[in-house]
Protein backbone atom coordinates (compact mmCIF):
# COMPACT_ATOMS: atom_id res chain seq x y z
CA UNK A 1 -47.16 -9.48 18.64
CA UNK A 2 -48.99 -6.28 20.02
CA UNK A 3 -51.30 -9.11 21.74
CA UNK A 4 -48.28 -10.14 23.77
CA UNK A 5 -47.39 -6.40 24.67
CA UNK A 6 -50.52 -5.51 25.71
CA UNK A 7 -50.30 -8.73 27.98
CA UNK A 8 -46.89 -7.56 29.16
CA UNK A 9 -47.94 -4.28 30.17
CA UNK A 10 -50.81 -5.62 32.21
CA UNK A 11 -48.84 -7.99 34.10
CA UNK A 12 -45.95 -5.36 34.87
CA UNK A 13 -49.49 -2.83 36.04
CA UNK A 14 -50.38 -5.74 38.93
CA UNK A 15 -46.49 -5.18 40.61
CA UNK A 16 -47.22 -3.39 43.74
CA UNK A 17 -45.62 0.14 43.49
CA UNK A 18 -44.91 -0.45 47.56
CA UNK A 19 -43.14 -3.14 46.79
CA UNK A 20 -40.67 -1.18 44.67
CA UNK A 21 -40.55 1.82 46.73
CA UNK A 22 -40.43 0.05 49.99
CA UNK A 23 -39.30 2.30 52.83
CA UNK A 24 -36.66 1.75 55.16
CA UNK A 25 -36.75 0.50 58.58
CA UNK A 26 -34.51 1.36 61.82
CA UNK A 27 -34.03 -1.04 64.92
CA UNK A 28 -33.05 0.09 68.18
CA UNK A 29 -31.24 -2.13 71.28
CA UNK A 30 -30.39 -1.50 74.76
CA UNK A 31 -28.68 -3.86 76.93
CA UNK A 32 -29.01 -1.71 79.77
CA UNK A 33 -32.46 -1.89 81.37
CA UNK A 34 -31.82 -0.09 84.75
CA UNK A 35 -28.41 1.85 85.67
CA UNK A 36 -27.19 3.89 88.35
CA UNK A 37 -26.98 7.81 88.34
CA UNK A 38 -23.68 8.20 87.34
CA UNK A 39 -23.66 5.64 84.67
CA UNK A 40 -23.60 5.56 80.80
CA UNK A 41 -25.98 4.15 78.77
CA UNK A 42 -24.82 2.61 75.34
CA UNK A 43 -27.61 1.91 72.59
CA UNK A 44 -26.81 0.46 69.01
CA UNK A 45 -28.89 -0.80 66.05
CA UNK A 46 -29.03 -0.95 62.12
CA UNK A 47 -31.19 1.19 59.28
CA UNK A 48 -31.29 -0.03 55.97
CA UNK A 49 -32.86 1.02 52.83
CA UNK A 50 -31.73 5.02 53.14
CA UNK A 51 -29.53 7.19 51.59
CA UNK A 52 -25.80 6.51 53.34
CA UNK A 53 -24.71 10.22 53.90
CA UNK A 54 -28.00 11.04 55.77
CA UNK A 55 -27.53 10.81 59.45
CA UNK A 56 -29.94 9.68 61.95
CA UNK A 57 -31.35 11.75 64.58
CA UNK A 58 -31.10 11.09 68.22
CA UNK A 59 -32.83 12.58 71.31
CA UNK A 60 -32.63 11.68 74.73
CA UNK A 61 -35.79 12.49 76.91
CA UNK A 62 -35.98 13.13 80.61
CA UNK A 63 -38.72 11.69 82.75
CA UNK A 64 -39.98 15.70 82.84
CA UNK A 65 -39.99 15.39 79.07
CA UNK A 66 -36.75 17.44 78.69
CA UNK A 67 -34.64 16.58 75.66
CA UNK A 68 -31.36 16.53 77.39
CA UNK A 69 -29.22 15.70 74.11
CA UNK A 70 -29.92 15.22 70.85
CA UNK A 71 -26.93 14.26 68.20
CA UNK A 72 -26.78 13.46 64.54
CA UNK A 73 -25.21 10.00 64.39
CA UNK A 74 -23.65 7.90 61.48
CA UNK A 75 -24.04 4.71 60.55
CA UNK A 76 -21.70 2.53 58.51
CA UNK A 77 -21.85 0.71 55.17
CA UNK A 78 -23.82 -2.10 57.19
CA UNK A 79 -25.96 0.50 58.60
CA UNK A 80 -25.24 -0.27 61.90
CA UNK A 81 -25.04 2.55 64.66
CA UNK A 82 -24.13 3.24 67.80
CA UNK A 83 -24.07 5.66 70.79
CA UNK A 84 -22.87 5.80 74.56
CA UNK A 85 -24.68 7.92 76.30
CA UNK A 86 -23.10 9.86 78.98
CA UNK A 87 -25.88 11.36 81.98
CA UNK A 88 -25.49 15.26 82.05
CA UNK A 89 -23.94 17.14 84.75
CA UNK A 90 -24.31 16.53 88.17
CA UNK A 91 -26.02 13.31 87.43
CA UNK A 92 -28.93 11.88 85.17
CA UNK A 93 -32.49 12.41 87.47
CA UNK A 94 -34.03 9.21 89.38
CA UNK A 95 -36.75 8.22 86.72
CA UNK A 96 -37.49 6.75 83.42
CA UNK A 97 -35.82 8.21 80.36
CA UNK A 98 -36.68 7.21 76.25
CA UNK A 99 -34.12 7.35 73.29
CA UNK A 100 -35.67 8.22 70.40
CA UNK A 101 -34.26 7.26 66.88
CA UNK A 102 -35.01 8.64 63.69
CA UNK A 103 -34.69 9.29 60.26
CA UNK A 104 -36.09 11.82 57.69
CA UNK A 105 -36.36 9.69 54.93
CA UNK A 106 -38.04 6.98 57.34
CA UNK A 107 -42.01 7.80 58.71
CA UNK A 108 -41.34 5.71 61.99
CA UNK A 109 -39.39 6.57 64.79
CA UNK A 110 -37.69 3.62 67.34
CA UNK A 111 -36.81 4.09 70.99
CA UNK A 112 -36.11 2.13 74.00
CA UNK A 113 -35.75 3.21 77.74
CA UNK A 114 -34.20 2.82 80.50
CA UNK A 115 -35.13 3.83 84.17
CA UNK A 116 -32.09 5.80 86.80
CA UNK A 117 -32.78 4.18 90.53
CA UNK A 118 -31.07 5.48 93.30
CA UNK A 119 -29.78 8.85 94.50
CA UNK A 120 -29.54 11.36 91.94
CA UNK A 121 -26.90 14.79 92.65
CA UNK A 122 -29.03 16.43 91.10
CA UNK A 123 -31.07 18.30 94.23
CA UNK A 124 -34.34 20.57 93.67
CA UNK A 125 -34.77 22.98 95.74
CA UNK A 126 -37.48 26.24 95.70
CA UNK A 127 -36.10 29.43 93.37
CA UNK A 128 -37.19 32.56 92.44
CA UNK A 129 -40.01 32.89 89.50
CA UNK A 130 -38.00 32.54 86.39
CA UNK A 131 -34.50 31.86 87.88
CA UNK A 132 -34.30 28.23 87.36
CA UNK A 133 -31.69 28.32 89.69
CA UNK A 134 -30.74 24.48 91.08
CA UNK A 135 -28.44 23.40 93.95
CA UNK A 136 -26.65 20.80 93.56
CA UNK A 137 -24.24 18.24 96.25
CA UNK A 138 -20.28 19.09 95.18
CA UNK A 139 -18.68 16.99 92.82
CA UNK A 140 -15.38 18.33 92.30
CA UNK A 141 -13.19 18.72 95.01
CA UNK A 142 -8.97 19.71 94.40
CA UNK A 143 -5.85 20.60 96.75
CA UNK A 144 -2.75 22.31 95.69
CA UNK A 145 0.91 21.12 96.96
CA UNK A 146 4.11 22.74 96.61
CA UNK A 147 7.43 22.82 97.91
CA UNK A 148 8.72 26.40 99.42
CA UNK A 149 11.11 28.03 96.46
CA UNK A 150 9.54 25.71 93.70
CA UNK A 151 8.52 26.76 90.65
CA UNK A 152 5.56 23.73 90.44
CA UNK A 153 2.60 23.99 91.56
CA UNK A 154 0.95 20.20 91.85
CA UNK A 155 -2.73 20.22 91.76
CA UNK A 156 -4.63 16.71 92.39
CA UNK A 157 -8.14 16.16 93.15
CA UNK A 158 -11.44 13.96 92.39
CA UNK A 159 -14.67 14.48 90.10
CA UNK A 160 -17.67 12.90 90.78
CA UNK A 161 -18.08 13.44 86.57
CA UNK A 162 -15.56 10.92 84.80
CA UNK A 163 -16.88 11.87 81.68
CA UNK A 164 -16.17 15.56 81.23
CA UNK A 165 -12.75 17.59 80.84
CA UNK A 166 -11.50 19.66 83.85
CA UNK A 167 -10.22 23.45 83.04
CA UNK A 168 -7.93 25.25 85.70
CA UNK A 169 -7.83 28.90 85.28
CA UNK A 170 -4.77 30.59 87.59
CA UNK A 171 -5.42 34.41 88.33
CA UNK A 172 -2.88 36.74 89.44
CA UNK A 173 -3.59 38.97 92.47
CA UNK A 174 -4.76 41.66 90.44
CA UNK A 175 -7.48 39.81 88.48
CA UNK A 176 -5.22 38.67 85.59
CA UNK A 177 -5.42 35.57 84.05
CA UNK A 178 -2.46 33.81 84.01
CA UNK A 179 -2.97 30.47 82.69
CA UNK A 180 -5.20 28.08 81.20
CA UNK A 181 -4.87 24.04 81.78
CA UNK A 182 -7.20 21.59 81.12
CA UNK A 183 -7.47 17.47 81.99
CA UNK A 184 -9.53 14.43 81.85
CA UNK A 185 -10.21 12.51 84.93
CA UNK A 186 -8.81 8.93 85.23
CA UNK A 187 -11.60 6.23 85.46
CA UNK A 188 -11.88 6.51 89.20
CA UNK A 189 -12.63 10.13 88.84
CA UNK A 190 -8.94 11.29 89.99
CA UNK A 191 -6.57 13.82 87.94
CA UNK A 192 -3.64 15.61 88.65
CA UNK A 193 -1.88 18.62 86.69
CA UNK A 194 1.40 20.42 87.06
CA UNK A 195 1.45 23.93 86.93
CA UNK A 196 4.67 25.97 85.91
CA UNK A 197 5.26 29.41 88.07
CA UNK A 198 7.80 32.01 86.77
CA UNK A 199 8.03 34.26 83.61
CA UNK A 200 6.60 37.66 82.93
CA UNK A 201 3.12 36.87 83.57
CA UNK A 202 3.88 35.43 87.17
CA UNK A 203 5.94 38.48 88.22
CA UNK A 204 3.52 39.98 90.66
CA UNK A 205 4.22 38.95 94.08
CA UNK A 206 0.63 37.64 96.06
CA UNK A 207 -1.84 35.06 96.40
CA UNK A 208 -2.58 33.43 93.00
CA UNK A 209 -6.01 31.85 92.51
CA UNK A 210 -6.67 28.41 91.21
CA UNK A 211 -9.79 27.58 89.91
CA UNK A 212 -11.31 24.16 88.58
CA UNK A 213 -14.63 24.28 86.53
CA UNK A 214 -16.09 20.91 85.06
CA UNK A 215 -19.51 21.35 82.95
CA UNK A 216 -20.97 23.24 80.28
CA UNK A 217 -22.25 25.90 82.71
CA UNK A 218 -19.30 25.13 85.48
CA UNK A 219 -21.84 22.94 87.51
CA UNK A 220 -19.12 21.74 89.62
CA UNK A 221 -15.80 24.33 91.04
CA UNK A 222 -13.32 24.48 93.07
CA UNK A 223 -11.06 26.89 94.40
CA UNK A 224 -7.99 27.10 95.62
CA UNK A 225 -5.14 29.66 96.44
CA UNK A 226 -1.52 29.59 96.16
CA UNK A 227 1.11 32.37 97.62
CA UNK A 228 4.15 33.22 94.87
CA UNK A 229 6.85 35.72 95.31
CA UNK A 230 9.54 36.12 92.99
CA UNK A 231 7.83 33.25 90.90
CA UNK A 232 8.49 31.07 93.54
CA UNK A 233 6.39 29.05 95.88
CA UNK A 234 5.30 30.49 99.05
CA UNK A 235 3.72 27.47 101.24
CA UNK A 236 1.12 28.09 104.06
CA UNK A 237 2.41 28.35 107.30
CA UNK A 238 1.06 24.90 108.36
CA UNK A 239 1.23 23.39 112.55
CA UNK A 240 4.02 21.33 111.13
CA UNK A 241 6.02 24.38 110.36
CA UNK A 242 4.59 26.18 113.72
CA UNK A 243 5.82 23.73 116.02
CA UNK A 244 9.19 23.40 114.09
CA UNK A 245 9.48 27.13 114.69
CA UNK A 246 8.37 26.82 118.28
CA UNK A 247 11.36 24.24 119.05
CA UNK A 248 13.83 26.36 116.82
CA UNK A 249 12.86 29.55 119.62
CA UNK A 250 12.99 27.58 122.76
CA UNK A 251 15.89 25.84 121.49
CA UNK A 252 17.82 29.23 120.69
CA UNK A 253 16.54 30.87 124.21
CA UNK A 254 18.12 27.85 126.06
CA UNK A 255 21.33 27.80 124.24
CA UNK A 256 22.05 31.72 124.83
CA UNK A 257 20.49 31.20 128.67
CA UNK A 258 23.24 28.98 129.07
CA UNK A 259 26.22 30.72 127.51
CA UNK A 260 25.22 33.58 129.61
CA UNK A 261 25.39 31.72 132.79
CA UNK A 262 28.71 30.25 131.99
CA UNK A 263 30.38 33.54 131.11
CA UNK A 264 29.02 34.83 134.66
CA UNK A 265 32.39 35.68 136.78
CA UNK A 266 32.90 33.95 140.00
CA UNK A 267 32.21 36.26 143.46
């Protein structure tokens, strides 16, 4: 009997200790090979053999070696994953970029890549030491249209950026900030918002500023400015409205020329 546990014991001491500990593994899949600069990139894969409420890491690397994002993602109770990657603001860089996967209970990370051809908005250009400063082509571009007396303000416009939320700050003449809006472009990179005039806060009479910022650090603006007295809309005197009031005069002066010469008495 203690022959046959001794035997046991051996055989249970050949079981590789790998074998029972093995570690996990992580694969990584892009169906996107080359894209534009404006485009999204969307990775998925599976992980197995981890613990389920650890997440994975992800880092997105710039052909200058930035890391230009870098999430915690999930994976399900299949252990599959997935991501779509959105290129910063203006524009992801002409150039070959690597997505890195991994996970701390895993030695080995994954990553694929995928190279931006092209023209890029994002444009270099010489700064001061230190500055970092960039310039970059515009990418957000919105008018404002009202009728006289309204108390709407319609504000439409286009984003290069289809991917990141519009905010419109109004400012009084003074400074004050009067409202807050904010929208998400439509897939074609349009929006529109209507703005309500009127109430305490819109009681000075003036130009009122619009603004539109898209981008963590407002990348792209806009500006526009609106007239309101009373709370009402004040258009811009536009050539439409000049030459209406040209006719109006010379129409008026020709009228009262003529009642004058028929009320002339007779010699």
């Amino acid at each position: 009997m203690l022959k046959m546990a001794l035997l046991a014991l051996l055989a249970i001491s050949f079981i590789p200790i790998s074998s029972a500990f093995a570690e996990g593994t992580i694969e990584l899949n892009s169906d996107q090979d080359t894209i534009a600069a404006t485009d999204s990139v969307f990775v998925y894969g599976t992980i197995n053999g981890v613990t389920k409420f650890v997440p994975l890491e992800l880092q997105v690397i710039a052909p200058d070696g930035e890391i230009i994002l870098s999430p915690q993602i999930q994976f399900d109770d299949d252990g599959q994953f997935k991501r779509l990657i959105h290129p910063p603001l203006p524009s992801f860089k002409v150039g070959t970029y690597t997505v890195v996967v991994s996970h701390e209970e895993i030695s080995d990370s994954v990553r694929v890549q995928f190279t931006v051809t092209g023209d890029s908005l994002v444009k270099e250009t010489v700064a001061a030491p230190g500055t970092g400063d960039r310039i970059i082509f515009p990418g957000l571009e919105i008018t404002a249209e009202a009728l006289e007396g309204s108390d709407t303000i319609t504000i439409t416009g286009t984003a290069v950026s289809r991917d990141t939320d519009i905010t419109f700050t109004i400012n009084s003449p003074n400074g004050n900030l009067v409202s807050v809006e904010q929208i998400s472009p439509d897939t074609n990179g349009n929006f529109i918002v209507e703005i309500k005039t009127g109430g305490p806060l819109w009681t000075e009479d003036g130009i009122y500023t619009v603004t539109a910022n898209q981008g963590i650090a407002s990348e792209f603006q806009d500006t526009v400015e609106v007239e309101i007295v009373g709370g009402k809309v004040i258009p811009e005197f536009g050539t439409v409205a000049a030459m209406i009031l040209v006719i109006a005069i010379v129409s008026i002066i020709a009228i009262t020329s003529k009642s004058r010469l028929s009320v002339m008495p007779r010699i």
